[in-house]
PDB file of N, CA and C in Angstrom:
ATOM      1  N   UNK A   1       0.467  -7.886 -17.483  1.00  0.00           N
ATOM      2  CA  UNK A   1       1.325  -8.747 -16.730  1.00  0.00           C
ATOM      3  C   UNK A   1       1.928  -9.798 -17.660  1.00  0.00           C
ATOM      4  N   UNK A   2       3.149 -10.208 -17.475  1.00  0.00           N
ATOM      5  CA  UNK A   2       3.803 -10.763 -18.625  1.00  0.00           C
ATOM      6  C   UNK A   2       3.692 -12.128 -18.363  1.00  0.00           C
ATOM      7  N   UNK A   3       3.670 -13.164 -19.179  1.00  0.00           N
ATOM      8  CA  UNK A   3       3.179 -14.519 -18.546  1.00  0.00           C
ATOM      9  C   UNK A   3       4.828 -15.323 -19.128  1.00  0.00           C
ATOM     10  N   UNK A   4       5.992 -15.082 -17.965  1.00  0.00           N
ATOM     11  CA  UNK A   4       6.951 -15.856 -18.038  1.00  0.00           C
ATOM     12  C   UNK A   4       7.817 -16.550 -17.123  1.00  0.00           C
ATOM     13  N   UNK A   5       8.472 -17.160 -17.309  1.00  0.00           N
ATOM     14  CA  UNK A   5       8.951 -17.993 -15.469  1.00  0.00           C
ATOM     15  C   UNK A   5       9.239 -16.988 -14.553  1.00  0.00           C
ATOM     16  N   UNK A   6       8.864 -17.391 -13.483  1.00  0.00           N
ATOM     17  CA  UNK A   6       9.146 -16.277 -12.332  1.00  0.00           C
ATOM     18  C   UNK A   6       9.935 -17.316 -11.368  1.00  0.00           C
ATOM     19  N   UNK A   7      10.625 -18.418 -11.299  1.00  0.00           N
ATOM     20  CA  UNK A   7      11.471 -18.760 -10.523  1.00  0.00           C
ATOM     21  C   UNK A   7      12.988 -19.049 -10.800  1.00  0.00           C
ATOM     22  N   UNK A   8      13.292 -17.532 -11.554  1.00  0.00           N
ATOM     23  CA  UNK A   8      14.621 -17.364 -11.355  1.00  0.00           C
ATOM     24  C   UNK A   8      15.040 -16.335 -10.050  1.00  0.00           C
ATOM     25  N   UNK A   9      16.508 -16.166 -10.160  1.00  0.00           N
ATOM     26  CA  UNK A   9      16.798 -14.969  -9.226  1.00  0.00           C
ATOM     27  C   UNK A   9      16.083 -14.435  -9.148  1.00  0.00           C
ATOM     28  N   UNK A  10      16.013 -13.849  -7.992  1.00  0.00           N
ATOM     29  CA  UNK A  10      15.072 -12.234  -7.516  1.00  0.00           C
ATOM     30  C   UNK A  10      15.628 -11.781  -6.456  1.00  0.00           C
ATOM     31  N   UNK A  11      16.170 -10.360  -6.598  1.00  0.00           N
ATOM     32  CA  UNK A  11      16.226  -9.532  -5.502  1.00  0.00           C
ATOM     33  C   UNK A  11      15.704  -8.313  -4.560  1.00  0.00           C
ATOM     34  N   UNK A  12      15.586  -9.043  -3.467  1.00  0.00           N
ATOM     35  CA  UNK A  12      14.822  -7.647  -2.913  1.00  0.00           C
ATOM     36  C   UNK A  12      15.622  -6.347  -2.189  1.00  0.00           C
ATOM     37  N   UNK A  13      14.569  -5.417  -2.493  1.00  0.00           N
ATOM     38  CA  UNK A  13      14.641  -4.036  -2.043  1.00  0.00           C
ATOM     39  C   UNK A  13      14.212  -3.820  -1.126  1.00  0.00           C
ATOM     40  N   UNK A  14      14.626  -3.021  -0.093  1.00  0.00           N
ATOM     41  CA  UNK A  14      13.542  -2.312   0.585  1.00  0.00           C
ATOM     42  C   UNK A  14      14.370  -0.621   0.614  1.00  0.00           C
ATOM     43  N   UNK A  15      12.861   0.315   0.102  1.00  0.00           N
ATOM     44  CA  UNK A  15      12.984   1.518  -0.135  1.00  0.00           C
ATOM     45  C   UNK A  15      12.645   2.350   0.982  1.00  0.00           C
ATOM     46  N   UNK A  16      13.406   3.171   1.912  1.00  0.00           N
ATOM     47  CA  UNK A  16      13.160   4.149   2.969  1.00  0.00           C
ATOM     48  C   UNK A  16      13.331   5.227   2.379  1.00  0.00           C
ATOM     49  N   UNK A  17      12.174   5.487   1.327  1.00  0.00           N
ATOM     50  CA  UNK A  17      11.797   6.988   0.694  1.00  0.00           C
ATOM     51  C   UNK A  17      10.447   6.665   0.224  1.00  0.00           C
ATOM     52  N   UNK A  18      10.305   8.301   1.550  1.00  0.00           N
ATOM     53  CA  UNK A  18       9.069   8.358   1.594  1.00  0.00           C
ATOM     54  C   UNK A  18       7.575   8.312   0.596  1.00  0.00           C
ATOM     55  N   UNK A  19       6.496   7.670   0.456  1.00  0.00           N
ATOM     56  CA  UNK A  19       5.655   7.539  -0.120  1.00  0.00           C
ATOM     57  C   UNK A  19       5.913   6.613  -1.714  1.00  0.00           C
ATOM     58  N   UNK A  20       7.256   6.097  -1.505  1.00  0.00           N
ATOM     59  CA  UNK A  20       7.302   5.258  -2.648  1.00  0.00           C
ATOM     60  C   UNK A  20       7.026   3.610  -2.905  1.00  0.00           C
ATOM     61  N   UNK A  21       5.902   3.328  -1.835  1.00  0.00           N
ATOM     62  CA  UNK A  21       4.854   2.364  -1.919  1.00  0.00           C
ATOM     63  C   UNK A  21       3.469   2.405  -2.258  1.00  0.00           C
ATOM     64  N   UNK A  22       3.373   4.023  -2.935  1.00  0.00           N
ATOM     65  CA  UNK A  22       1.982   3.937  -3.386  1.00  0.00           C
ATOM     66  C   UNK A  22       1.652   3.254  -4.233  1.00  0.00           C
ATOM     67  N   UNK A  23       0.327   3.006  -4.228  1.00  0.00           N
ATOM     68  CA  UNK A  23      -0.333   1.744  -5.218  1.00  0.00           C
ATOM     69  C   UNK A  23      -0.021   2.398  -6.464  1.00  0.00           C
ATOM     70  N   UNK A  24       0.594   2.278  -7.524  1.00  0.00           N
ATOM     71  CA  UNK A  24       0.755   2.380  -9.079  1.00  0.00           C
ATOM     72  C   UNK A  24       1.931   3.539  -8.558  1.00  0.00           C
ATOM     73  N   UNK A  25       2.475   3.655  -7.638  1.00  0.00           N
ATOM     74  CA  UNK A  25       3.956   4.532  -7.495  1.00  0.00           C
ATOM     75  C   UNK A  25       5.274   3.758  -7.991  1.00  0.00           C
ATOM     76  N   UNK A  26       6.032   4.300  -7.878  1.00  0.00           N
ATOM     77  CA  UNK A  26       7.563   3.937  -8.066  1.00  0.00           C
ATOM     78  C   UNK A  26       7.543   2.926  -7.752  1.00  0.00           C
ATOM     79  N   UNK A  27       8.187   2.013  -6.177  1.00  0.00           N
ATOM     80  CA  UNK A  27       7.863   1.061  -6.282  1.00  0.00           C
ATOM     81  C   UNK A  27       7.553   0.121  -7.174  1.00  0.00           C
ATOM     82  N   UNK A  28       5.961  -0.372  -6.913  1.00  0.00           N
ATOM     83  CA  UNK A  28       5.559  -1.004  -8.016  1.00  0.00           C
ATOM     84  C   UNK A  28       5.971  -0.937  -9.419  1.00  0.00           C
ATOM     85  N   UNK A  29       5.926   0.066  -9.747  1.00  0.00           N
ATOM     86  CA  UNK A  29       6.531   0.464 -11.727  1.00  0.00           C
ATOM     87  C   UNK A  29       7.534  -0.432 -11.342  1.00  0.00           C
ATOM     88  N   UNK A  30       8.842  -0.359 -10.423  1.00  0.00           N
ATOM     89  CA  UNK A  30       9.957  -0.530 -10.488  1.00  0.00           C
ATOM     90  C   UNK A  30       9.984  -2.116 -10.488  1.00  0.00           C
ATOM     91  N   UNK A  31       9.334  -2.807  -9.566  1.00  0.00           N
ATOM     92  CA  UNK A  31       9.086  -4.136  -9.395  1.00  0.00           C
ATOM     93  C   UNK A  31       8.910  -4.799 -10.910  1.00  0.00           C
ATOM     94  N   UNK A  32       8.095  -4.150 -11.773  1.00  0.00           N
ATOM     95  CA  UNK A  32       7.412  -4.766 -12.717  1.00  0.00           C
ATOM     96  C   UNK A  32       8.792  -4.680 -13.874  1.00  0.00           C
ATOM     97  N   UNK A  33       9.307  -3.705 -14.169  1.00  0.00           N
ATOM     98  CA  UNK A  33      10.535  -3.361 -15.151  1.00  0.00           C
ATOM     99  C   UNK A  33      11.492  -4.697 -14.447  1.00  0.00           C
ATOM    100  N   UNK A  34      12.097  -4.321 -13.586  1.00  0.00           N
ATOM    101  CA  UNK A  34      13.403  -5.438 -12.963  1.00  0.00           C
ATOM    102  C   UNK A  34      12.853  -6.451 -12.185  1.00  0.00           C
ATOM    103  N   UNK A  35      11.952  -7.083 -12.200  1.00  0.00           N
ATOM    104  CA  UNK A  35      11.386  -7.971 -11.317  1.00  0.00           C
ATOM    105  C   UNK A  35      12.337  -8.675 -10.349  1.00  0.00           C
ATOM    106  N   UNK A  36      12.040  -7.702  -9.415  1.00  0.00           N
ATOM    107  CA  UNK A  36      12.737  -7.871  -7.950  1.00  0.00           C
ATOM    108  C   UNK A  36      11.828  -7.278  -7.394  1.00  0.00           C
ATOM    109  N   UNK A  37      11.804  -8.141  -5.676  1.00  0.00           N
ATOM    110  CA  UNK A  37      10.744  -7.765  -4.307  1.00  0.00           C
ATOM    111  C   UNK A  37      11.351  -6.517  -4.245  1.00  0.00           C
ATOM    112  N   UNK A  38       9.756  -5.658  -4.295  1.00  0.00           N
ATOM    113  CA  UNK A  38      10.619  -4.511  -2.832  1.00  0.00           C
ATOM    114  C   UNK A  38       9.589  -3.645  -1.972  1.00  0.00           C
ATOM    115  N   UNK A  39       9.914  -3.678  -1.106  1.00  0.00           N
ATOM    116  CA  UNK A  39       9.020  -3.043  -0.073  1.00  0.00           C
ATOM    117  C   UNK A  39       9.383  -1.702   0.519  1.00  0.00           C
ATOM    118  N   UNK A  40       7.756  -0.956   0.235  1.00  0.00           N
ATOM    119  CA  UNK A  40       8.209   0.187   0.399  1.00  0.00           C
ATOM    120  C   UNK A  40       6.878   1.216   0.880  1.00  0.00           C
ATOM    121  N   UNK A  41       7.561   2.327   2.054  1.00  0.00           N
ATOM    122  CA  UNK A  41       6.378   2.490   2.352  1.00  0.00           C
ATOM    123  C   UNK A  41       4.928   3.306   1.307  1.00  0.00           C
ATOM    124  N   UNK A  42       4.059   3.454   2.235  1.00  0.00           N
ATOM    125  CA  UNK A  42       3.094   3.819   0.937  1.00  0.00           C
ATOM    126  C   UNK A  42       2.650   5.472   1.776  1.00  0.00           C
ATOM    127  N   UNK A  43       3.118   6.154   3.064  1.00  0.00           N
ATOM    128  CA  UNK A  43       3.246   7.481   3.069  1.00  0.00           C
ATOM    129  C   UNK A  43       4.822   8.187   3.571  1.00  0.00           C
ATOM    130  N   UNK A  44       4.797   9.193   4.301  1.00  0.00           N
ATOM    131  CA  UNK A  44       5.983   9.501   4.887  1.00  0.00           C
ATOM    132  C   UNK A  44       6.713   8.962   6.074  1.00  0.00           C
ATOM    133  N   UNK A  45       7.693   8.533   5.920  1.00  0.00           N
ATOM    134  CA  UNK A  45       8.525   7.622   6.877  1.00  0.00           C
ATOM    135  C   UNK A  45       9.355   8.939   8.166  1.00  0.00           C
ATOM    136  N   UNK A  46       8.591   8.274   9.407  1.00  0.00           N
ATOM    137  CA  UNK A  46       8.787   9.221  10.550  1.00  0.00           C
ATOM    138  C   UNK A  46      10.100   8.947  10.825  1.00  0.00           C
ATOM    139  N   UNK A  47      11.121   9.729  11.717  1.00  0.00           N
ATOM    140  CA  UNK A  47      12.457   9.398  11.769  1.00  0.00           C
ATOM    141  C   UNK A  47      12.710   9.960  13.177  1.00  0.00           C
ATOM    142  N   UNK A  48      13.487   9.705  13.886  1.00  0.00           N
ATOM    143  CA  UNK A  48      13.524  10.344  15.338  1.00  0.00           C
ATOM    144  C   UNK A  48      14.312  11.635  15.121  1.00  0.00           C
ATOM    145  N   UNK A  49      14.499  12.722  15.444  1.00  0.00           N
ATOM    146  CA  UNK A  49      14.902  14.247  15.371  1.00  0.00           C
ATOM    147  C   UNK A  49      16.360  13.992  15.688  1.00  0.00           C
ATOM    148  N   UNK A  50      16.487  13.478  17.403  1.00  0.00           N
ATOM    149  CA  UNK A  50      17.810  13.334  18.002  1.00  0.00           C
ATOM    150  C   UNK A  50      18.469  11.942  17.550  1.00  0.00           C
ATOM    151  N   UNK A  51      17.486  10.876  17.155  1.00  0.00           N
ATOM    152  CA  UNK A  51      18.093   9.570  17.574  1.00  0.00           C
ATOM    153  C   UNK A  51      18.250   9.199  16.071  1.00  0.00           C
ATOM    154  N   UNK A  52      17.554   9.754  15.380  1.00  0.00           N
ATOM    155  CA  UNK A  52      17.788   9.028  13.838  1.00  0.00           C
ATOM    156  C   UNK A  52      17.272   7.933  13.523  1.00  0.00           C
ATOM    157  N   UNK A  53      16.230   7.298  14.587  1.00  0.00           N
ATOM    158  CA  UNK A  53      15.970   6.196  14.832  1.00  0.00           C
ATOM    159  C   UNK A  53      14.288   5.962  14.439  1.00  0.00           C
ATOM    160  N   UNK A  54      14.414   4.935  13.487  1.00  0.00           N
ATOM    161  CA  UNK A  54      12.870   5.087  12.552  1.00  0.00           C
ATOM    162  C   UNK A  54      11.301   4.498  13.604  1.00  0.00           C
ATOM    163  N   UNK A  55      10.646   5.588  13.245  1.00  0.00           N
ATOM    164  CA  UNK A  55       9.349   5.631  14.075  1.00  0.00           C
ATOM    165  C   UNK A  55       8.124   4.966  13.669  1.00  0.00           C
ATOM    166  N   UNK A  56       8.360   5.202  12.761  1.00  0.00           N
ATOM    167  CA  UNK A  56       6.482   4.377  11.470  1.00  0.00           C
ATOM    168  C   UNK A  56       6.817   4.975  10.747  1.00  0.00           C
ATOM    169  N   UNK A  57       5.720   4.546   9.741  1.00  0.00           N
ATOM    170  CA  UNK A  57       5.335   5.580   8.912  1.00  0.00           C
ATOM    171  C   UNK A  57       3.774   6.537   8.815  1.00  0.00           C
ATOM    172  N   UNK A  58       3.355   7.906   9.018  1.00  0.00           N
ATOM    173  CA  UNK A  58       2.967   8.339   8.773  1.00  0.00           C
ATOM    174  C   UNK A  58       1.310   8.383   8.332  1.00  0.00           C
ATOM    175  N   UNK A  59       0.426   8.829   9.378  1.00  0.00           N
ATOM    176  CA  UNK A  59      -1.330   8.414   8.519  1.00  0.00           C
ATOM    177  C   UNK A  59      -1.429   7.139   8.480  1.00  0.00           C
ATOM    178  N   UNK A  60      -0.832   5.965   9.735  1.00  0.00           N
ATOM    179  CA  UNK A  60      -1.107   4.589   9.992  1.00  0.00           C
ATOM    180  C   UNK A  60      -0.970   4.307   8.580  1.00  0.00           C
ATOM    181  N   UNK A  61       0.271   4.545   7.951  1.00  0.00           N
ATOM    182  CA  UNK A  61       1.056   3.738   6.633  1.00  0.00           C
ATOM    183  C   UNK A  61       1.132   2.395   6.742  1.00  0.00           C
ATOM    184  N   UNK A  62       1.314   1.904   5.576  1.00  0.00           N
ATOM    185  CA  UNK A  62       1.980   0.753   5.683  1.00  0.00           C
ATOM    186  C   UNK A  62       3.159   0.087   4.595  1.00  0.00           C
ATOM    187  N   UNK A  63       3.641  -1.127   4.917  1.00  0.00           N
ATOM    188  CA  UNK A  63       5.204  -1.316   4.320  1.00  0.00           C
ATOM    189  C   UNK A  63       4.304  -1.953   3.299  1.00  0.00           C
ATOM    190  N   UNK A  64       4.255  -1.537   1.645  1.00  0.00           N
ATOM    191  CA  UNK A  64       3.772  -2.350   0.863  1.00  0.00           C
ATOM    192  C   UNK A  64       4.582  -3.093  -0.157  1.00  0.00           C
ATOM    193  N   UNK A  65       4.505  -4.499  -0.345  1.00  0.00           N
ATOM    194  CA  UNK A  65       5.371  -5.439  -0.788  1.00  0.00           C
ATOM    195  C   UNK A  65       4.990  -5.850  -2.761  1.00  0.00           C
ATOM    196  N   UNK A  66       5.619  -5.299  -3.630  1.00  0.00           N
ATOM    197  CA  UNK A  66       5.394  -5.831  -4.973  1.00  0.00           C
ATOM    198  C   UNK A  66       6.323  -6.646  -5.212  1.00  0.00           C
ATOM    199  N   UNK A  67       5.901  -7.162  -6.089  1.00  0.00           N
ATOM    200  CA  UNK A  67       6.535  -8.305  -7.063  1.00  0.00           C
ATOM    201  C   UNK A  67       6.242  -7.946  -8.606  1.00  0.00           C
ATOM    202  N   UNK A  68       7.062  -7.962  -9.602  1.00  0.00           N
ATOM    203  CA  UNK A  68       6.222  -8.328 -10.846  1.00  0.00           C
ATOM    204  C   UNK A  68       5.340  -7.300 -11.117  1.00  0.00           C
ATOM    205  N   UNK A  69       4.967  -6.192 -10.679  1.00  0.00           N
ATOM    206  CA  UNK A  69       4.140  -4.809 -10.860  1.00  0.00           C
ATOM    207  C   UNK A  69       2.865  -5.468  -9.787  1.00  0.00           C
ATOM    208  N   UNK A  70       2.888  -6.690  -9.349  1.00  0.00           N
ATOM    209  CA  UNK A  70       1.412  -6.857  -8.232  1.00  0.00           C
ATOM    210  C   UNK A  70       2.111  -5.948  -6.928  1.00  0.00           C
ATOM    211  N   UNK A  71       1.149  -5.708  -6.241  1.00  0.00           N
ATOM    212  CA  UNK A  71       1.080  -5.708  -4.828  1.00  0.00           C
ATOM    213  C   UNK A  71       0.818  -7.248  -3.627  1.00  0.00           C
ATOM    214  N   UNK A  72       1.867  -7.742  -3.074  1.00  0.00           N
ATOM    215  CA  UNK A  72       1.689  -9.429  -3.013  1.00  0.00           C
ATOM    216  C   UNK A  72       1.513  -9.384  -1.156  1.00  0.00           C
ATOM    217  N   UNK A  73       1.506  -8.060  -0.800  1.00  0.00           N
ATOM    218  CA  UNK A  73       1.142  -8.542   0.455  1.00  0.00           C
ATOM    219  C   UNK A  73       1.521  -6.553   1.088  1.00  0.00           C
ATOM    220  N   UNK A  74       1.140  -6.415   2.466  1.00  0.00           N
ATOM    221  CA  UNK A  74       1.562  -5.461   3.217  1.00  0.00           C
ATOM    222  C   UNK A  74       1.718  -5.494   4.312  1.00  0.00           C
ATOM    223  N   UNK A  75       2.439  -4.781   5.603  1.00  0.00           N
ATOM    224  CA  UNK A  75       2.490  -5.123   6.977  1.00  0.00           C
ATOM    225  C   UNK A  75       2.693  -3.234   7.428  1.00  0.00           C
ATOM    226  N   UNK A  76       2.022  -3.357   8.523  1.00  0.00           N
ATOM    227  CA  UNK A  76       2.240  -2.537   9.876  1.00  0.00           C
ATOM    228  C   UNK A  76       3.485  -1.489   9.430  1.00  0.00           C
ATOM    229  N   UNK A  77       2.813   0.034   9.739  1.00  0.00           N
ATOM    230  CA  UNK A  77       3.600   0.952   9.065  1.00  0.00           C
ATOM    231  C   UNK A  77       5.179   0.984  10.373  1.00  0.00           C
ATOM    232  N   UNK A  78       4.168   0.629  11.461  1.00  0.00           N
ATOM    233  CA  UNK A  78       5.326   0.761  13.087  1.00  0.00           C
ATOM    234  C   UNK A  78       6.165  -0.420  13.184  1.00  0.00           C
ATOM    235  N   UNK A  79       5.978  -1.513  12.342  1.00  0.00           N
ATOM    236  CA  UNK A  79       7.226  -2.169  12.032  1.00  0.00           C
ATOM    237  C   UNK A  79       8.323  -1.862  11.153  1.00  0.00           C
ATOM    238  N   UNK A  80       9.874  -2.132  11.768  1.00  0.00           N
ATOM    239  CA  UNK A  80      10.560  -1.533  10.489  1.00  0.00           C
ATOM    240  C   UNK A  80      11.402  -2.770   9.758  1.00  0.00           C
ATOM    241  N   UNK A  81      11.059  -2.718   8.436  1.00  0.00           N
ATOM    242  CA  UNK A  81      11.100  -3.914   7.662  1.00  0.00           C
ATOM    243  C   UNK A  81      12.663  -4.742   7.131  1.00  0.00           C
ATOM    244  N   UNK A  82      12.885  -5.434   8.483  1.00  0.00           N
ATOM    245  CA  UNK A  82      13.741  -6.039   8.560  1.00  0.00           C
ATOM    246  C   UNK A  82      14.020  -7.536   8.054  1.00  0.00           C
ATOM    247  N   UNK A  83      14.445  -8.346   7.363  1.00  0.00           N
ATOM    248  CA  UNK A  83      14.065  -9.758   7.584  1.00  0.00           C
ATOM    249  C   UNK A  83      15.006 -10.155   8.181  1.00  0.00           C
ATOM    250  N   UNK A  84      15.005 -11.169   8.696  1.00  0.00           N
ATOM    251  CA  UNK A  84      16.251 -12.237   9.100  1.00  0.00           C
ATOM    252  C   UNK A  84      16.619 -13.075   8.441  1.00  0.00           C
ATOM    253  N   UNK A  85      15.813 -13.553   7.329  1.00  0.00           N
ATOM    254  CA  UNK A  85      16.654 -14.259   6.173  1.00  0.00           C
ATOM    255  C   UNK A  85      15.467 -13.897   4.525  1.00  0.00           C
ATOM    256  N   UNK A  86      16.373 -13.553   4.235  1.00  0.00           N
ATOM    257  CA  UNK A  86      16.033 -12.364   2.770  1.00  0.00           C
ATOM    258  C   UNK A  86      15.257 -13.379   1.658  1.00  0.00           C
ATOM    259  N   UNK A  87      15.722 -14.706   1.449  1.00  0.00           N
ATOM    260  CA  UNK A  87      15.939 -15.596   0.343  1.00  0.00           C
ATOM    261  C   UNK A  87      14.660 -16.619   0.966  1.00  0.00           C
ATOM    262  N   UNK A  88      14.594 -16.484   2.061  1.00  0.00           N
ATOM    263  CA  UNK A  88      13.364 -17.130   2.739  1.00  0.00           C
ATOM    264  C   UNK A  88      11.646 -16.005   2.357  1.00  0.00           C
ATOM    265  N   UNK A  89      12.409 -14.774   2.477  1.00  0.00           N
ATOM    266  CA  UNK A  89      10.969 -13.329   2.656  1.00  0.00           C
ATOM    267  C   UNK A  89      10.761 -13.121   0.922  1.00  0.00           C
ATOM    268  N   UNK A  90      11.802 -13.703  -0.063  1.00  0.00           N
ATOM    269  CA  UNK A  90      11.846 -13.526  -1.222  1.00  0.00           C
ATOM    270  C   UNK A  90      10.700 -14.818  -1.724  1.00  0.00           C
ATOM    271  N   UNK A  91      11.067 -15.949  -1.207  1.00  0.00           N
ATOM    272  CA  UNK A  91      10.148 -16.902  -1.323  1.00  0.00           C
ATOM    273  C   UNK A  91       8.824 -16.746  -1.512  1.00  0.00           C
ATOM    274  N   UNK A  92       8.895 -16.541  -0.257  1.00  0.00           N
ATOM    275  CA  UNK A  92       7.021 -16.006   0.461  1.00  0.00           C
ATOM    276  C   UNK A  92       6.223 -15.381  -0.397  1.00  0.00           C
ATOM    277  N   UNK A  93       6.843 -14.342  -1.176  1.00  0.00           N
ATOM    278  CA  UNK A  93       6.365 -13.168  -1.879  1.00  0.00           C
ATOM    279  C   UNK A  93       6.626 -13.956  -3.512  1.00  0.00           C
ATOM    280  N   UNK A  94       7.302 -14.623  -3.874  1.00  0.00           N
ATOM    281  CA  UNK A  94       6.980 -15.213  -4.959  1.00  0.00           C
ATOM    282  C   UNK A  94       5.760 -16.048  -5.093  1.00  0.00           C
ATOM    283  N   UNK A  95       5.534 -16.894  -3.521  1.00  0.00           N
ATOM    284  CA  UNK A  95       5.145 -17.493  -3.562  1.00  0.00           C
ATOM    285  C   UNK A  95       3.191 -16.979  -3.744  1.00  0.00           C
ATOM    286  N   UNK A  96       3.311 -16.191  -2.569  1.00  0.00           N
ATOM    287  CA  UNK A  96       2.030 -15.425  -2.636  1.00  0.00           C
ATOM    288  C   UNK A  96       2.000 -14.473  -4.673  1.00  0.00           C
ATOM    289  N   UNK A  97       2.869 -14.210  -5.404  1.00  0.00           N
ATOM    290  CA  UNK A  97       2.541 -13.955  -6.563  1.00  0.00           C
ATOM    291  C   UNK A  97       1.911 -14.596  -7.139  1.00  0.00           C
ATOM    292  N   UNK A  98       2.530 -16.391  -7.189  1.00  0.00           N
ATOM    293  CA  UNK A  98       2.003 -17.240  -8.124  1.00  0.00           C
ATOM    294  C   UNK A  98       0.215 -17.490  -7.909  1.00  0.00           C
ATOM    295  N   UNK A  99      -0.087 -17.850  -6.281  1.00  0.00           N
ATOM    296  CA  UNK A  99      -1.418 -17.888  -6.021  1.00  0.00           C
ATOM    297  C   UNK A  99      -2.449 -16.513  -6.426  1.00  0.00           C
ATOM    298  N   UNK A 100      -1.836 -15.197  -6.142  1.00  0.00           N
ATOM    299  CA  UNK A 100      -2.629 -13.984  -6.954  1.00  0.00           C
ATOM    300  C   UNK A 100      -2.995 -14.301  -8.856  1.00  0.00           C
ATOM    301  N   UNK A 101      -1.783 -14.523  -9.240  1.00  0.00           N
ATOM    302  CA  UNK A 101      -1.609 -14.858 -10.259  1.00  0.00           C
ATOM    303  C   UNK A 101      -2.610 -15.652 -11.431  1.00  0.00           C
ATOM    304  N   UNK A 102      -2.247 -16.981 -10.467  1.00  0.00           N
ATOM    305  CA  UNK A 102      -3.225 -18.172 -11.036  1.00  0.00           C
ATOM    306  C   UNK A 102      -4.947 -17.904 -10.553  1.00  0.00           C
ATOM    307  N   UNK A 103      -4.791 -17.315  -9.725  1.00  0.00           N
ATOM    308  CA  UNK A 103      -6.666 -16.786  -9.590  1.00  0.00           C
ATOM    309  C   UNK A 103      -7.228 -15.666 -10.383  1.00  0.00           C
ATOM    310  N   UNK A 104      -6.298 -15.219 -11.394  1.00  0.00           N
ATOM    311  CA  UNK A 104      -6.664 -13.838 -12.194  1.00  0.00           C
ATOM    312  C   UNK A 104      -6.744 -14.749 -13.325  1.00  0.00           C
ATOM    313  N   UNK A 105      -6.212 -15.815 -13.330  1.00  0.00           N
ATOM    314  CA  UNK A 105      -6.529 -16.329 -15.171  1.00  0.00           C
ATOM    315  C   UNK A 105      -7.591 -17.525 -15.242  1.00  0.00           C
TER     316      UNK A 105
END
């Protein structure tokens, strides 16, 4: 883990392909190279047949959130991961980095 400012820009992702929230998956790798949030699920993302309309994800999945190559938090695979303000959910997740962070050193 690289020990350098982390309160510049950051942008988040969120990935609707399937299983690319596994722990040490894409995702994460990806977080850690471009350090930007992104959340993504960690099995297969259910989809409605007729409606197109997203169901969960898969084996009680869940939406898993990296930062920085950590894993900084996760939520409910049957929620679909929306925010209402991005720069606020970007916060959070920096914020929860720094506290993971500072308890590992």
């Amino acid at each position: 883990m690289e020990n350098s400012s982390i309160d510049h820009n950051v942008t988040l992702i969120i990935m609707f392909s399937c299983s690319t929230g596994k722990e040490k998956g894409f995702a994460q790798r990806m977080s850690e190279e471009l350090n930007i949030v992104i959340v993504a699920p960690s099995d297969n993302i259910e989809i409605g047949r007729e409606t197109a309309k997203y169901l969960g994800i898969k084996n009680n999945g869940t939406w898993n959130v990296f930062y920085r190559g950590v894993k900084v938090d996760s939520f409910d695979g049957t929620i679909e991961p929306i925010f209402e303000d991005p720069e606020q959910a970007i916060e959070r997740y920096k914020t929860k980095y720094k506290q993971l962070y500072e308890n590992q050193e």
